[in-house]
Protein backbone atom coordinates (compact mmCIF):
# COMPACT_ATOMS: atom_id res chain seq x y z
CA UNK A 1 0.00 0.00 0.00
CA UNK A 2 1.40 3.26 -0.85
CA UNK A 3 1.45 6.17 1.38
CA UNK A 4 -0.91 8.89 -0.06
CA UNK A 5 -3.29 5.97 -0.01
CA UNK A 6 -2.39 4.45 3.63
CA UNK A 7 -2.33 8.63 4.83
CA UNK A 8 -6.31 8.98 3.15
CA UNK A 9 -7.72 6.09 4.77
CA UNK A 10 -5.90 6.93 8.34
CA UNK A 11 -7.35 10.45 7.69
CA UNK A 12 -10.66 8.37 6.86
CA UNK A 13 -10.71 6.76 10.19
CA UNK A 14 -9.71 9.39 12.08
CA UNK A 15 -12.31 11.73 10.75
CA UNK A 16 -14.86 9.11 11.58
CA UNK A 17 -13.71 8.44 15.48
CA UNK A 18 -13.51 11.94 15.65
CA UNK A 19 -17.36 12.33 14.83
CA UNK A 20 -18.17 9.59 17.02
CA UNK A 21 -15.80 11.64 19.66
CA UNK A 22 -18.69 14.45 19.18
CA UNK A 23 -21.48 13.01 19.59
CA UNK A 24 -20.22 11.00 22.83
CA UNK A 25 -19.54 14.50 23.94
CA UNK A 26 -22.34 15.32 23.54
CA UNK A 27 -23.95 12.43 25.30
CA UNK A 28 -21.96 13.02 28.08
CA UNK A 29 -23.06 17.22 28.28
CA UNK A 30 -26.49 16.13 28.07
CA UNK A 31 -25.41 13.31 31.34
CA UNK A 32 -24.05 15.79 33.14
CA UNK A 33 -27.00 17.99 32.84
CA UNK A 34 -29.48 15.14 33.91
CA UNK A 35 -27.63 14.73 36.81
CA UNK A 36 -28.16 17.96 37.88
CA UNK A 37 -31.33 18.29 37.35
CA UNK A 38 -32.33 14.98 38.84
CA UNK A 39 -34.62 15.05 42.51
CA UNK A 40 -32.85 15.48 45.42
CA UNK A 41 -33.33 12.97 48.30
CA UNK A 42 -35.22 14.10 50.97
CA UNK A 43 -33.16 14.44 54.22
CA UNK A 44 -33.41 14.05 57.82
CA UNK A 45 -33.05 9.70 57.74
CA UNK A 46 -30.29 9.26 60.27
CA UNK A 47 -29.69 5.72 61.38
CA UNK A 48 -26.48 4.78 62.84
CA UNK A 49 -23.52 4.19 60.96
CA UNK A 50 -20.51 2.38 61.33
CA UNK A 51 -17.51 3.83 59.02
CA UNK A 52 -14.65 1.42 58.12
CA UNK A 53 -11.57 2.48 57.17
CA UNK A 54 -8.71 0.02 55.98
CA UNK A 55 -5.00 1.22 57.03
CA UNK A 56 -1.67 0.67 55.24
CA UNK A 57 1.29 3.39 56.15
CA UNK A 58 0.70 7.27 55.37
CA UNK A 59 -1.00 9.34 53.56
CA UNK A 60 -0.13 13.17 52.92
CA UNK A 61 -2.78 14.77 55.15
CA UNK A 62 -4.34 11.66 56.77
CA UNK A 63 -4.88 12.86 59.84
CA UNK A 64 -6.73 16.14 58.56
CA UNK A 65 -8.78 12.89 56.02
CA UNK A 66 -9.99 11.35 59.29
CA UNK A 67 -10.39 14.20 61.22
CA UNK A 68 -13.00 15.39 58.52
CA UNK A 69 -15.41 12.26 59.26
CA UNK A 70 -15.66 13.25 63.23
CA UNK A 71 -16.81 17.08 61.82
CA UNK A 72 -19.87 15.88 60.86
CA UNK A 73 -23.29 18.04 60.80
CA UNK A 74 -24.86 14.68 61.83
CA UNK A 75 -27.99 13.77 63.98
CA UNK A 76 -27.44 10.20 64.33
CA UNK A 77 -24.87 8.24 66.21
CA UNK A 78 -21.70 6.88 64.32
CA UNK A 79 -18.19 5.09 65.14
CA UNK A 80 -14.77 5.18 63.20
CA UNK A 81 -13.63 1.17 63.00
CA UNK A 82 -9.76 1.17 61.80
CA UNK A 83 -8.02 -2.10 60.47
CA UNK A 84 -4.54 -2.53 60.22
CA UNK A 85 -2.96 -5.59 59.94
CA UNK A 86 0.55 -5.16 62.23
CA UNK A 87 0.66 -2.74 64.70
CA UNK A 88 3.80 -1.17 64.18
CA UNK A 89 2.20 0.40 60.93
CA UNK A 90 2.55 4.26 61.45
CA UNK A 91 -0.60 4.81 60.63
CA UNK A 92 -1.65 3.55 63.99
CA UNK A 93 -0.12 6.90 65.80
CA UNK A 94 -2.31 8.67 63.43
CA UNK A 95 -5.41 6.77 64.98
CA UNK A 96 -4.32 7.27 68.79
CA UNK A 97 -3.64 11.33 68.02
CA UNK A 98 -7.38 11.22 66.13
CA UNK A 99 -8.65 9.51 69.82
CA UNK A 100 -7.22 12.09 71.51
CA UNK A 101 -8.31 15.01 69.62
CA UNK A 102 -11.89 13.27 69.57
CA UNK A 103 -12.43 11.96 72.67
CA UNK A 104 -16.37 12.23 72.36
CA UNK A 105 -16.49 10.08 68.88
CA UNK A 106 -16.24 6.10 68.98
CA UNK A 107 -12.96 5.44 67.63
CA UNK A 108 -11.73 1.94 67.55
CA UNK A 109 -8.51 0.56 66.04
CA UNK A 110 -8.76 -3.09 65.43
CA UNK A 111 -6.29 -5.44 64.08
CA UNK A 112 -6.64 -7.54 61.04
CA UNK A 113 -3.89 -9.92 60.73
CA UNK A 114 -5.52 -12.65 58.17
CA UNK A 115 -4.65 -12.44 54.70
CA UNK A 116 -8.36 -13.31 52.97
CA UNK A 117 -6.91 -13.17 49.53
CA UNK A 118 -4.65 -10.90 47.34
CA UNK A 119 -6.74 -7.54 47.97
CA UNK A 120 -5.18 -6.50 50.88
CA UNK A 121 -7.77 -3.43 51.43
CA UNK A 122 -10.90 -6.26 50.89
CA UNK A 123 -9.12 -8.31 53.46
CA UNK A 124 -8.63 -6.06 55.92
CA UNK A 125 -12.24 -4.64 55.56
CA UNK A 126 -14.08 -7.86 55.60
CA UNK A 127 -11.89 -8.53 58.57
CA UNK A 128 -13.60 -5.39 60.29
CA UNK A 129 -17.47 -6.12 59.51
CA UNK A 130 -17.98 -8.47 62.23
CA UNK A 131 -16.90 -5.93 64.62
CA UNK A 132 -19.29 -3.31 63.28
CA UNK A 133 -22.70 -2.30 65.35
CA UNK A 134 -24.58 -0.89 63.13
CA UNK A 135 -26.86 -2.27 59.95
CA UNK A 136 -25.42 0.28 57.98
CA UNK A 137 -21.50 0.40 56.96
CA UNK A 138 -19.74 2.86 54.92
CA UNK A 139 -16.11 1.71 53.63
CA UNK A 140 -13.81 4.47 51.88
CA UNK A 141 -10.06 4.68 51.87
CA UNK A 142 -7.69 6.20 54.39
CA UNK A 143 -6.87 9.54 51.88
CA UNK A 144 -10.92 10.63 51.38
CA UNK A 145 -11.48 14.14 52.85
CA UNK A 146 -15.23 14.77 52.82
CA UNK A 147 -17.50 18.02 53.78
CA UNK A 148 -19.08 18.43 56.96
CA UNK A 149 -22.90 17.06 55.56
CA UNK A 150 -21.17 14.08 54.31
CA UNK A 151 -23.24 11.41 56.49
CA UNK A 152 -26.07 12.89 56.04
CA UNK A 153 -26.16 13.02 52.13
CA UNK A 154 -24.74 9.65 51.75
CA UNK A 155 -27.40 8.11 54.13
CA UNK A 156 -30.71 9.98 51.91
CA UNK A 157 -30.82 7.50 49.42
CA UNK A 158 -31.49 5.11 51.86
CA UNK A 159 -35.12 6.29 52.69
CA UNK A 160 -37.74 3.91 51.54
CA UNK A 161 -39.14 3.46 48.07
CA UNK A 162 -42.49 2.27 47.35
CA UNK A 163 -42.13 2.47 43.23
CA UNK A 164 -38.45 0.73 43.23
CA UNK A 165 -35.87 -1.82 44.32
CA UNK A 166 -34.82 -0.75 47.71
CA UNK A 167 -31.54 1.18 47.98
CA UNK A 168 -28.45 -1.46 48.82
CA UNK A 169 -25.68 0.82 47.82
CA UNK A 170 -24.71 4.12 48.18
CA UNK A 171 -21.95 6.14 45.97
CA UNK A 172 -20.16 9.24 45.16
CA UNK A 173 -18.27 11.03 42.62
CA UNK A 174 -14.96 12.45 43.57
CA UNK A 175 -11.80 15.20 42.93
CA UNK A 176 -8.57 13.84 43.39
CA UNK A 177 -5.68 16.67 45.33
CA UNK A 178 -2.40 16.93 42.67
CA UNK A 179 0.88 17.25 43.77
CA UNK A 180 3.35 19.38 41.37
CA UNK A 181 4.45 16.15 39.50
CA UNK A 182 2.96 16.24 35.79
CA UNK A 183 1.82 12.57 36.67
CA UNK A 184 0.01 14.18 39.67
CA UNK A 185 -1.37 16.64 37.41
CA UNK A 186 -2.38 14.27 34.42
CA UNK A 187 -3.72 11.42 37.11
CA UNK A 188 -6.37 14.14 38.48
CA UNK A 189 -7.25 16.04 35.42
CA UNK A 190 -8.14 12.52 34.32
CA UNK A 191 -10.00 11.73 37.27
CA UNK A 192 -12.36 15.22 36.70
CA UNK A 193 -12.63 15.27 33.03
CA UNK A 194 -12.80 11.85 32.05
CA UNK A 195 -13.45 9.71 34.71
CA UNK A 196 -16.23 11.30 36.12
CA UNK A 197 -18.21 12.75 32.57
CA UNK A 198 -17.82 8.56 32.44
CA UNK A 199 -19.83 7.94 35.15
CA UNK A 200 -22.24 9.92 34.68
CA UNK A 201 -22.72 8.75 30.98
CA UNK A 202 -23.23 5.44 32.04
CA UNK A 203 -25.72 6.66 34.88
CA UNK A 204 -27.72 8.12 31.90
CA UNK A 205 -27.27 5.18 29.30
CA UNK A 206 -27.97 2.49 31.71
CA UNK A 207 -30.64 4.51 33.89
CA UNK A 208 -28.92 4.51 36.85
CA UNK A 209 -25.25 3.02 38.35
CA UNK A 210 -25.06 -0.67 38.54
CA UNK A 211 -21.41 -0.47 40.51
CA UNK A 212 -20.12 1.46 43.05
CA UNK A 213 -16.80 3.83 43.22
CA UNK A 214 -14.06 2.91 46.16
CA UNK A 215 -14.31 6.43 47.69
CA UNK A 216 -17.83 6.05 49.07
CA UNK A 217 -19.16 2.28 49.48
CA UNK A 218 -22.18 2.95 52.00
CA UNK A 219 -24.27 -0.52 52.12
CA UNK A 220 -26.96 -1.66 54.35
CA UNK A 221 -26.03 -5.31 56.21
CA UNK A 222 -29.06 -6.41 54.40
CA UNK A 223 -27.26 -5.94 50.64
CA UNK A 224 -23.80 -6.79 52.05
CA UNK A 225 -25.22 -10.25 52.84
CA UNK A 226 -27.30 -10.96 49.95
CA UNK A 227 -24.07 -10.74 48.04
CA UNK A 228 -21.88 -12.87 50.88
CA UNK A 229 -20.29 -10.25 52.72
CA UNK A 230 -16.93 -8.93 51.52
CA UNK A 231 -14.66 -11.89 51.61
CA UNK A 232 -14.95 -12.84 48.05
CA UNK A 233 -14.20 -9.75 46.76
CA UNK A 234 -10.31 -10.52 48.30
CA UNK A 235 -9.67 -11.87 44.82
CA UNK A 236 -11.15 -8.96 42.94
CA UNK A 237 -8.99 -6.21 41.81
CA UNK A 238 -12.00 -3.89 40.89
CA UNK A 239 -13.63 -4.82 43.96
CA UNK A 240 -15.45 -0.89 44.56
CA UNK A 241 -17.12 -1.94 40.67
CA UNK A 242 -17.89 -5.76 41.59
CA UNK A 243 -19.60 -5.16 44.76
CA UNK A 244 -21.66 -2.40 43.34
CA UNK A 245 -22.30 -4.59 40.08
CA UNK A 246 -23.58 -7.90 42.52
CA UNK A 247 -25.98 -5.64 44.82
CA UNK A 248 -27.83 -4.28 41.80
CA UNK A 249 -27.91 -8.02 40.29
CA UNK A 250 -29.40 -8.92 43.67
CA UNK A 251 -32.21 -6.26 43.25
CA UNK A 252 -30.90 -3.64 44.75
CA UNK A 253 -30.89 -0.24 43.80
CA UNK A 254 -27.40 2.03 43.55
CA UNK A 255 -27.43 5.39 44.12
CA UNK A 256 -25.19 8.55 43.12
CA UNK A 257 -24.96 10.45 46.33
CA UNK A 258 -25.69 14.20 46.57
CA UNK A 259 -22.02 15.21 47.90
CA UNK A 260 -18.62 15.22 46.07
CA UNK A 261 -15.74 13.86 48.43
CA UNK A 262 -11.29 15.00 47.65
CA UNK A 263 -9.05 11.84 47.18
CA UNK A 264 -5.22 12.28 47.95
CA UNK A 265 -3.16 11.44 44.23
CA UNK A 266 0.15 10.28 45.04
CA UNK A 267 3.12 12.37 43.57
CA UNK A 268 3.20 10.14 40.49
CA UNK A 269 6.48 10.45 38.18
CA UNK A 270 5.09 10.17 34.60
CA UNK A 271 6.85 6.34 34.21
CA UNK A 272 4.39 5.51 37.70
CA UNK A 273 1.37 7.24 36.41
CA UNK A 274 1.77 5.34 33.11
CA UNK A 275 2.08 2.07 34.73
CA UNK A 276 -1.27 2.57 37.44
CA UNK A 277 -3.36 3.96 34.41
CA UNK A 278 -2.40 0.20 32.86
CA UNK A 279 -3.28 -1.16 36.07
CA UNK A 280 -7.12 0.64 36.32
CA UNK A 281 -7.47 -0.06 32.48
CA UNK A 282 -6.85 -3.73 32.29
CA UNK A 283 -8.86 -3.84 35.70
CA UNK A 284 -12.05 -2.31 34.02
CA UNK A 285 -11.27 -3.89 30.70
CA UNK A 286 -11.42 -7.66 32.64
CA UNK A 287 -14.70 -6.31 34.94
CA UNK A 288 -16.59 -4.39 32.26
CA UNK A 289 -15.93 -5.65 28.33
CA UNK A 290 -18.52 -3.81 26.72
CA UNK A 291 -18.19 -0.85 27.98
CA UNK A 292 -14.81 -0.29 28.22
CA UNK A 293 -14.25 -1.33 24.20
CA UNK A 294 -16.99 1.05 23.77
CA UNK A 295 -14.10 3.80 25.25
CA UNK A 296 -12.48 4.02 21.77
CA UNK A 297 -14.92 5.81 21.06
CA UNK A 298 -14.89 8.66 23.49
CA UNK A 299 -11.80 9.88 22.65
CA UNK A 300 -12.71 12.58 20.19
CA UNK A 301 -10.07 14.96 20.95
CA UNK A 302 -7.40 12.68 20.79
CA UNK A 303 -8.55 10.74 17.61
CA UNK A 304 -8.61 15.14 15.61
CA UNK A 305 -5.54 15.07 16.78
CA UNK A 306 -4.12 12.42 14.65
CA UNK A 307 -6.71 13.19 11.84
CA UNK A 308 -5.30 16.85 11.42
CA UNK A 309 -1.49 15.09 11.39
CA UNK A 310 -2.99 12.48 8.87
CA UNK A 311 -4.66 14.96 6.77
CA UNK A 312 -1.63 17.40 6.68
CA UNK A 313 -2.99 20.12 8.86
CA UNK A 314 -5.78 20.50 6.00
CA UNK A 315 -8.38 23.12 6.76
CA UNK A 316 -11.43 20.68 7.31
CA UNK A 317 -9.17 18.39 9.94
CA UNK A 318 -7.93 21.76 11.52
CA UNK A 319 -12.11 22.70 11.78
CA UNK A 320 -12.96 19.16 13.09
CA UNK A 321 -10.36 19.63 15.32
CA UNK A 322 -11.21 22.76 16.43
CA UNK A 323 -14.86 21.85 16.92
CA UNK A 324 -13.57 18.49 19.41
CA UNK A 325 -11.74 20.79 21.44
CA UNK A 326 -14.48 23.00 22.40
CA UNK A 327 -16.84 20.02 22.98
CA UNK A 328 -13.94 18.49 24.50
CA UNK A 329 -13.34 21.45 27.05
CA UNK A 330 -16.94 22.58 27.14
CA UNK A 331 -17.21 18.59 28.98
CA UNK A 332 -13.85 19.23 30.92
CA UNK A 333 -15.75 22.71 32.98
CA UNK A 334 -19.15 21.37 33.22
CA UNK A 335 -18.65 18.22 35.34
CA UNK A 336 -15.02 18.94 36.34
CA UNK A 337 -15.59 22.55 37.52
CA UNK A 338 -19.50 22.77 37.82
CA UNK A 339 -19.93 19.51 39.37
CA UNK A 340 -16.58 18.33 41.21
CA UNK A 341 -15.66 21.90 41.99
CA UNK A 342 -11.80 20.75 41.07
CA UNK A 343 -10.28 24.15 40.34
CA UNK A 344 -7.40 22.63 39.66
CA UNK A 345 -8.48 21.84 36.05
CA UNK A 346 -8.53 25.82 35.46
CA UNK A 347 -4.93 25.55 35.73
CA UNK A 348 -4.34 22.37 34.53
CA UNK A 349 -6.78 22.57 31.08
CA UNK A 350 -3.69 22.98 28.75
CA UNK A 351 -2.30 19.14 29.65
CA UNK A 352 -6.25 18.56 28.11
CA UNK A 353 -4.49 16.94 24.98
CA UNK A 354 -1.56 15.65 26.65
CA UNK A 355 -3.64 13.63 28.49
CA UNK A 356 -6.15 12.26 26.35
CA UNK A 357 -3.48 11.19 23.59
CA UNK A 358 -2.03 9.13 26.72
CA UNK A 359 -5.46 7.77 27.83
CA UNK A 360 -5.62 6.26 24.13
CA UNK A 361 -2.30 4.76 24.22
CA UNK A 362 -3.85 3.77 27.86
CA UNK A 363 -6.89 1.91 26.23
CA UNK A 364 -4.63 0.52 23.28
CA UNK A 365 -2.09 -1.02 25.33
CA UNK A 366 -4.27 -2.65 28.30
CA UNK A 367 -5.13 -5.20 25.22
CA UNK A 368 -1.38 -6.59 24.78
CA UNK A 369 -1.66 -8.71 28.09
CA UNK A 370 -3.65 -9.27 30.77
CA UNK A 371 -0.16 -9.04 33.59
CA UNK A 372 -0.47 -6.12 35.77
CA UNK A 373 2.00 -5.16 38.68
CA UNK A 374 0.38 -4.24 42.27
CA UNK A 375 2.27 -3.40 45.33
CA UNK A 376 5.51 -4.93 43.63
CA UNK A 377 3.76 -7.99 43.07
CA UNK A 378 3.22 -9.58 39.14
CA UNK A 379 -0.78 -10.82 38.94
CA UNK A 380 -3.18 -12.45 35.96
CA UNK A 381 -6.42 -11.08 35.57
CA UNK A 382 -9.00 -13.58 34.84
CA UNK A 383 -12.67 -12.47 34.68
CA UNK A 384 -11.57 -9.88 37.56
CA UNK A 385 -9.63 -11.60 39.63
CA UNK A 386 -6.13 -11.37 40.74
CA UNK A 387 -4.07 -14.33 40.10
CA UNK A 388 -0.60 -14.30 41.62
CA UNK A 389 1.84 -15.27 39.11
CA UNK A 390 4.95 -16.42 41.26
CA UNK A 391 8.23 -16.14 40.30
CA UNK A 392 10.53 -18.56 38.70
CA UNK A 393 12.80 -20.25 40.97
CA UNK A 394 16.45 -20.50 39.46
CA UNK A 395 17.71 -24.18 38.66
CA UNK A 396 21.20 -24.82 39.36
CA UNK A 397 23.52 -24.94 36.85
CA UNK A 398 21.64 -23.02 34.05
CA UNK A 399 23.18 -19.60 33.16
CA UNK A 400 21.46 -16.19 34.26
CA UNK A 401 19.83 -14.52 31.29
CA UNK A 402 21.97 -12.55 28.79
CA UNK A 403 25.28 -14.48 30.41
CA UNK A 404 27.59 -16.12 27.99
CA UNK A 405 27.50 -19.95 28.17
């Protein structure tokens, strides 16, 4: 095939995943705008709640993370439950200085020393649960900073239904805090603009979420045990999107909650963001096939990109792309800005392309295996769980690799 003619039908393609780019941006405007204008739940249900937090050394800020659960506008009682597995993890200072500061709020710091499966977080939490005295549990990581009405909005959806499934799961949407790395930067710009317009999407498509999101998981004891508790999920690596996905199949309902909670992103260099965008990607791609091939796409910006390089910067690619990257940053303000409050995208809106020609490699590559690396550790993903590939043991006599015989 000769060039002009392999350059016209890349320009061909391009110019049609671009189009396809539009209109999901458009899908995802008109998501966004459902969202907000969907009823609010009525307040005032208060039961008691029993929040679960799984520990593993420090977080930037954790103590200022926790401290934001005990400054809660809330009318009902609640405890703090902490698992960590040894007890020389620092962490566990963190925990006695939060008891002190708090001495009115039930704070208990448990230890969790059984290893369920290869999710260490599922472990620990599952490990906690039996030590929880309320029916209603809310697990989110040890890095989530949430507002002061947090409880409250994340316990409305809970209020009785007479036209629907009753409510098993509760969610939320989330910003993620950037450090000055560019990975930092690129992780949460992703997390705003992408991510989240995502979510919401699939809320609209699907008529409501059918998983949940790992920095709110608020379940009543009811759902948690119509699915088995949270022991099985040890051997999920999506385990947030698998325990939302088996409470809906057990008719439940899942519910987007009215409040928007801060992660911590670590200070990623761009080699480490790389490699845990790989990690997220073949996690969804093994959990959710459909809609994850269905990504390609979304990525309308990304795809004028290489149409106005395949075209030759021709006038109609340089329109088309023109056309993405207002749709592209019209998407980027609404729901990062108007609905996540990041700020940080303000700033951070010129790494826009940057990040969504990455997010396409991203997509691309989590096809070439099914390997990921987590916490140093090589694993298979089959059907969404985490298979522990162990390494090869040397055999005596044969020569290391690359050593001359």
């Amino acid at each position: 095939m000769n060039s002009p003619m392999f350059a016209t039908i890349v320009a061909s393609a391009t110019t049609l995943l671009t189009i396809a780019g539009l209109s999901y941006y458009l899908i995802a405007l008109w998501s966004a705008r459902s969202y907000l204008r969907r009823s609010r739940f009525p307040a005032g249900f208060a039961p008691p709640i029993s929040i679960l937090k799984p520990l593993y050394g420090l977080d930037p800020g954790m103590l200022e993370a926790f401290a934001s659960h005990c400054h809660q506008n809330y009318s009902g009682e609640y405890e703090l439950l902490f698992g960590v597995s040894r007890l020389d993890d620092p962490a566990v200072a963190i925990v006695q200085q939060l008891q002190t500061d708090f001495p009115e709020r039930a704070i208990r710091l448990i230890q969790t020393p059984k290893v369920l499966g290869p999710n260490g977080k599922v472990s620990n939490l599952a490990q906690l649960v039996p030590h929880a005295r309320f029916d209603y549990l809310i697990f989110n990581d040890s890095d989530i900073r949430v507002g002061p009405n947090y409880l409250g909005h994340v316990m409305a959806p809970f209020t009785a239904r007479e036209d629907r499934n009753p409510i098993g799961l509760v969610t939320a949407l989330y910003r993620g805090r950037a450090h000055c790395t560019l990975g930092s930067k690129l992780e949460t710009l992703g997390i705003s603009t992408d991510f989240a317009p995502g979510v919401l999407t699939s809320r609209f498509l699907e008529r409501g979420i059918h998983f949940g999101l790992g920095s709110t998981l608020a379940v009543s004891r009811r759902a948690l045990e119509a699915v088995g508790g949270l022991a099985p999920f040890a051997e999920y690596l999506a385990d947030d999107y698998e325990l939302g996905a088996r409470i809906a199949r057990a008719g439940f309902g899942v519910e987007l909650a009215n409040e928007i909670v801060e992660t911590h992103v670590p200070e990623w260099t761009f080699s480490g963001y790389l490699h845990h965008q790989l990690r997220w990607a073949r996690g969804m791609r093994d959990s959710r096939r459909g809609g994850y091939a269905g990504l390609l796409f979304s990525y309308g910006l990304a795809w004028s990109i290489l149409n106005l390089v395949a075209s030759g910067l021709s006038l109609p690619a340089f329109a088309l792309f023109s056309l993405a990257l207002m749709f592209r940053v019209s998407l980027a303000l609404g729901v990062g800005v108007g609905i996540l409050g990041d700020r940080q995208v303000l700033r951070d809106l010129w790494l826009l392309p940057l990040r969504d020609l990455l997010a396409l490699g991203v997509w691309a590559w989590s096809y070439a295996s099914d390997v990921i690396v987590w916490r140093d550790e090589r694993f298979v993903l089959r059907n969404g769980k985490l298979i522990r590939i162990e390494p090869t043991p040397p055999v005596e006599g044969r020569a290391h690799a690359g050593a001359k015989p």
